[in-house]
C-alpha atoms as a PDB file:
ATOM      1  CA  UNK A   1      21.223 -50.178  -7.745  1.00  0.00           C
ATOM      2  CA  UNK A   2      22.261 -46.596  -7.320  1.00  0.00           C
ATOM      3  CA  UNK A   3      20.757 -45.245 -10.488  1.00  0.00           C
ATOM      4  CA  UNK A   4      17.253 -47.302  -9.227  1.00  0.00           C
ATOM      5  CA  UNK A   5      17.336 -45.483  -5.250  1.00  0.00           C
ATOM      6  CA  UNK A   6      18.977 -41.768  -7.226  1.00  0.00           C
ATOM      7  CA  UNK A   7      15.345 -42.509  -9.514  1.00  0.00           C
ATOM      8  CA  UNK A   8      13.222 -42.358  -5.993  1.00  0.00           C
ATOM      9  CA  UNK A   9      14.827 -39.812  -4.218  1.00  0.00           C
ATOM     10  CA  UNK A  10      12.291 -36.638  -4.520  1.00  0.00           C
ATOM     11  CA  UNK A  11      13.620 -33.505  -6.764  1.00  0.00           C
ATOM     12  CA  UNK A  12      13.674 -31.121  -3.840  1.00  0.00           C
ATOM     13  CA  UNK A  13      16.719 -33.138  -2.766  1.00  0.00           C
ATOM     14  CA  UNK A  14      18.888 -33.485  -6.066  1.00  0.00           C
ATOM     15  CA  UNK A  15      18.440 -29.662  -6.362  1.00  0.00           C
ATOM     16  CA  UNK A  16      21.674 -27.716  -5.951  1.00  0.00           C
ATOM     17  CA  UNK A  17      20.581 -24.664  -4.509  1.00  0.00           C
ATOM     18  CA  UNK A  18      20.418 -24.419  -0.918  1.00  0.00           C
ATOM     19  CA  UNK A  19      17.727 -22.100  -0.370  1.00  0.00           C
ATOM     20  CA  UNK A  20      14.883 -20.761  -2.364  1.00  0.00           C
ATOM     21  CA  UNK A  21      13.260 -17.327  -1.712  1.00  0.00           C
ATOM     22  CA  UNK A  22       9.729 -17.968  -0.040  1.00  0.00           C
ATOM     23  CA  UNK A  23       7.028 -16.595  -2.038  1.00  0.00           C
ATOM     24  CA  UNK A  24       4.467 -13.900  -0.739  1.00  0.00           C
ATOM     25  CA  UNK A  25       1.323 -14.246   0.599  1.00  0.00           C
ATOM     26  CA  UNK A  26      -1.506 -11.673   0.497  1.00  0.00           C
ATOM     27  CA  UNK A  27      -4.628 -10.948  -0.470  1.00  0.00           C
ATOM     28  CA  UNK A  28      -6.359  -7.434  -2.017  1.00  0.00           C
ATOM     29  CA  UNK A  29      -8.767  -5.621   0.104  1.00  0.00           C
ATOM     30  CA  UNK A  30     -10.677  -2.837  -1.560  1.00  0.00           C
ATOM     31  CA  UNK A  31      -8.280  -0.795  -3.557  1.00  0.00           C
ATOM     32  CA  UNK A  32      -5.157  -1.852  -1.621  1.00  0.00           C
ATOM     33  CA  UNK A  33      -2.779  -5.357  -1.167  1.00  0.00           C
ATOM     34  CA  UNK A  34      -2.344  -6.410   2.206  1.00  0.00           C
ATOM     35  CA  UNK A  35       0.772  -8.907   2.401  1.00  0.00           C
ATOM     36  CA  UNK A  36       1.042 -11.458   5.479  1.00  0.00           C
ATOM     37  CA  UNK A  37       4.372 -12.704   5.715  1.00  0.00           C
ATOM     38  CA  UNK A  38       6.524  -9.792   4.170  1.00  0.00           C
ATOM     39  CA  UNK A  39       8.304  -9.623   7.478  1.00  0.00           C
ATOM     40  CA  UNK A  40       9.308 -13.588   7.783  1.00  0.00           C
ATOM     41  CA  UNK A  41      10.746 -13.184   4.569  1.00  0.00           C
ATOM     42  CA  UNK A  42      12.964 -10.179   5.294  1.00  0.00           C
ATOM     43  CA  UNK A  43      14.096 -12.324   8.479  1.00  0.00           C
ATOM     44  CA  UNK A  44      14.285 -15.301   6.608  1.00  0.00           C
ATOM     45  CA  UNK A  45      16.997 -13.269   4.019  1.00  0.00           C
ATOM     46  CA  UNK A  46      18.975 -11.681   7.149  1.00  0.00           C
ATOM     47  CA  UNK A  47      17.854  -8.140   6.480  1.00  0.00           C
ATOM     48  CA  UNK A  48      16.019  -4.737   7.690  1.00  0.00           C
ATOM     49  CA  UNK A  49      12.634  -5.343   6.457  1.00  0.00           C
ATOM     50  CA  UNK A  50      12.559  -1.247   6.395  1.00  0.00           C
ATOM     51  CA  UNK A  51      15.151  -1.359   3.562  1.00  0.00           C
ATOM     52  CA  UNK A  52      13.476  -4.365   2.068  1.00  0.00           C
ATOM     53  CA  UNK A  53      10.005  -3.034   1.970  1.00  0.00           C
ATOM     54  CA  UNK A  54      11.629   0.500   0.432  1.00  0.00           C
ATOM     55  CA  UNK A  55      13.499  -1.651  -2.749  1.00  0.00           C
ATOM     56  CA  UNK A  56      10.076  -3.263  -3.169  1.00  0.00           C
ATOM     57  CA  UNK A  57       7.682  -0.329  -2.920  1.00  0.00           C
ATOM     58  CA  UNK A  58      10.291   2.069  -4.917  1.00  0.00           C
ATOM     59  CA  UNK A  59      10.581  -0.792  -7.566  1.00  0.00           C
ATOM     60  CA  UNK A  60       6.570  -1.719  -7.957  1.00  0.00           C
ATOM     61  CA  UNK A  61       5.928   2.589  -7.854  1.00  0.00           C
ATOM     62  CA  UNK A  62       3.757   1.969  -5.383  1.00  0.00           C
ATOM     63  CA  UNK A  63       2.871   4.322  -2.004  1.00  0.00           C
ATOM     64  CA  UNK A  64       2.791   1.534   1.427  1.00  0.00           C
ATOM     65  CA  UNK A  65       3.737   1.377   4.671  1.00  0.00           C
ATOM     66  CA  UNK A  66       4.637  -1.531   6.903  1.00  0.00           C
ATOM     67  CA  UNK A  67       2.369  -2.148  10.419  1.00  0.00           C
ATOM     68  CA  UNK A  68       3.544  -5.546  11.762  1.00  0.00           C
ATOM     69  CA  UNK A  69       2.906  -8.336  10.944  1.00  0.00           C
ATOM     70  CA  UNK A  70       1.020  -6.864   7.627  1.00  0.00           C
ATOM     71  CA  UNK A  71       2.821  -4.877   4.933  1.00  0.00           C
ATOM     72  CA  UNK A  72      -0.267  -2.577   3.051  1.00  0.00           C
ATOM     73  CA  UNK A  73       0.633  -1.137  -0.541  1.00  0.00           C
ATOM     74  CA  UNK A  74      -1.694   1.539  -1.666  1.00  0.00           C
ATOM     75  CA  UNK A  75      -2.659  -0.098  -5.072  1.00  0.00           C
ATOM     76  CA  UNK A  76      -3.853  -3.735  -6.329  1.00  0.00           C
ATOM     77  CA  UNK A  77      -0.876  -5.212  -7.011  1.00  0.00           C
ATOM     78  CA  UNK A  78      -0.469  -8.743  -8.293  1.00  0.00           C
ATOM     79  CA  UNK A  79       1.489 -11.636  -6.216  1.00  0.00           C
ATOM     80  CA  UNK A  80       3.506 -12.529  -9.103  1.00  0.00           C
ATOM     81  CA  UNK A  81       4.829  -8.825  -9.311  1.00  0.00           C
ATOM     82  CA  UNK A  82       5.826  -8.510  -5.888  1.00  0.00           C
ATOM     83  CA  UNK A  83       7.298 -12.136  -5.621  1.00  0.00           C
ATOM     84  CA  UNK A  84       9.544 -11.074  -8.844  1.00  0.00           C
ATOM     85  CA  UNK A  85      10.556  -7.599  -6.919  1.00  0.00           C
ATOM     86  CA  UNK A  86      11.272  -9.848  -4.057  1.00  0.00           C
ATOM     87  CA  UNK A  87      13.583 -12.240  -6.063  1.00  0.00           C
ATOM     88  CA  UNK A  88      15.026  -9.471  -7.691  1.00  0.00           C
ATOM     89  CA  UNK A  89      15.928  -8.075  -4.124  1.00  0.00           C
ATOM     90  CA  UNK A  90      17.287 -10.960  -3.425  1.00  0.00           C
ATOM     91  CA  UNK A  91      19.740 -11.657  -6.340  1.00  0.00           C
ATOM     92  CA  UNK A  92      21.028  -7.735  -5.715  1.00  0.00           C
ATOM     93  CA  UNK A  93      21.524  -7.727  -2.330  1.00  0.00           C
ATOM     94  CA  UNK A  94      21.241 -11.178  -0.399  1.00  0.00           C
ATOM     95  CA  UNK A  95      22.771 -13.653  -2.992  1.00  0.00           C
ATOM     96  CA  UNK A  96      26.929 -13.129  -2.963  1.00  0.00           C
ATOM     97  CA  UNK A  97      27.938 -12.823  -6.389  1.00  0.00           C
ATOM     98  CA  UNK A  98      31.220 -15.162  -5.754  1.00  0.00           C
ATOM     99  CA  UNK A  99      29.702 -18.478  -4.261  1.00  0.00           C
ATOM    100  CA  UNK A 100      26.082 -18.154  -4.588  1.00  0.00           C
ATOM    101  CA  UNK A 101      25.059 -18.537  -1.282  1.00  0.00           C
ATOM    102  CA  UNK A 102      22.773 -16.640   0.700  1.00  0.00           C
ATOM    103  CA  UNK A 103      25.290 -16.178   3.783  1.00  0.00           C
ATOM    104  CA  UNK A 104      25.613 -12.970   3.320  1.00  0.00           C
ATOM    105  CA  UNK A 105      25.623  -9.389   5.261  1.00  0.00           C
ATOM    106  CA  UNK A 106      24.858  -5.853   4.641  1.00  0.00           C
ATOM    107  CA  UNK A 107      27.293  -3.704   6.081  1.00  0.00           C
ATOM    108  CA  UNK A 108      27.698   0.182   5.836  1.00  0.00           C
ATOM    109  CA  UNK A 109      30.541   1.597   5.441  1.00  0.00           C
ATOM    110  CA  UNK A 110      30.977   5.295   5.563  1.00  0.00           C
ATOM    111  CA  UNK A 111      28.139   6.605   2.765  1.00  0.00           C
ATOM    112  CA  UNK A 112      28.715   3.424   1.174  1.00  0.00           C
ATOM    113  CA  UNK A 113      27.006  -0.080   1.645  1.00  0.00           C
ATOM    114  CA  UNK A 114      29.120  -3.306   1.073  1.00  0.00           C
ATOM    115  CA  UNK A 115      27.809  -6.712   0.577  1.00  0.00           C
ATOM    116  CA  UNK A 116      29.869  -9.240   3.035  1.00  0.00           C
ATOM    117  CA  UNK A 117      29.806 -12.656   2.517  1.00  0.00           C
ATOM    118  CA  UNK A 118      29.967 -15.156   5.392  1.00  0.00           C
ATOM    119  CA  UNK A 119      30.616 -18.172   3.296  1.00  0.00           C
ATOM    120  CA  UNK A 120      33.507 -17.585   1.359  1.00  0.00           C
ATOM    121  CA  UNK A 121      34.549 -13.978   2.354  1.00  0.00           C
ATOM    122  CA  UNK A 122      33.833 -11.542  -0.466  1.00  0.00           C
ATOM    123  CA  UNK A 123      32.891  -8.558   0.078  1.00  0.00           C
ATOM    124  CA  UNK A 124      31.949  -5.702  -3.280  1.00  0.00           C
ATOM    125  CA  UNK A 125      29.678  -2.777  -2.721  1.00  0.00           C
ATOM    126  CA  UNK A 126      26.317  -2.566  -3.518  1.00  0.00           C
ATOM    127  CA  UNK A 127      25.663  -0.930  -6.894  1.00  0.00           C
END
């Protein structure tokens, strides 16, 4: 019987990760990308959506600039680019390297920024 109700339960709930990074929505207009929710994401992951938006412009070599609630990059730029910089933000400074989870803060320290997590206590600086 348990193998029969484990067979109907949807995927989204035998997953073991507790939170997936939200994708990106945008669309191009003219010769620039103009992304929608850039700034529910950065609140969503617990951080500055200044320092978010500089990883992700710096990593795409891209010129933008942030007006809320739109983020505009100065170039076509493909969703599946940013949503990879994104991840990749994620996994480097969101995600603690001990537990996994996404309880984490950025605190700086000095000249130095530290990752601290909530969860389980770490704490390593950022590299």
């Amino acid at each position: 019987m348990l193998k029969k109700g484990r067979e109907k339960l949807p995927e989204s709930v035998l997953r073991k990760e507790r939170f997936e990074v939200p994708k990106i929505r945008g669309h191009i207009q003219g010769n620039k990308t103009v992304l929608s929710n850039f700034y529910q994401i950065a609140d969503m992951l617990a951080r500055d959506p200044e320092h978010m938006l500089k990883y992700v412009l710096k990593e795409l070599a891209t010129p933008g600039e942030g007006k809320k609630p739109l983020v505009l990059l100065g170039r076509k730029v493909s969703a599946t680019a940013i949503n990879e910089k994104v991840e990749n933000y994620f996994k480097r400074y969101v995600n603690c390297k001990e537990c996994n989870r996404p309880d984490t803060k950025l605190v700086k320290q000095d000249r130095q920024s530290f990752i601290t997590c909530n969860a389980c206590g770490a704490r390593y600086p950022v590299v």
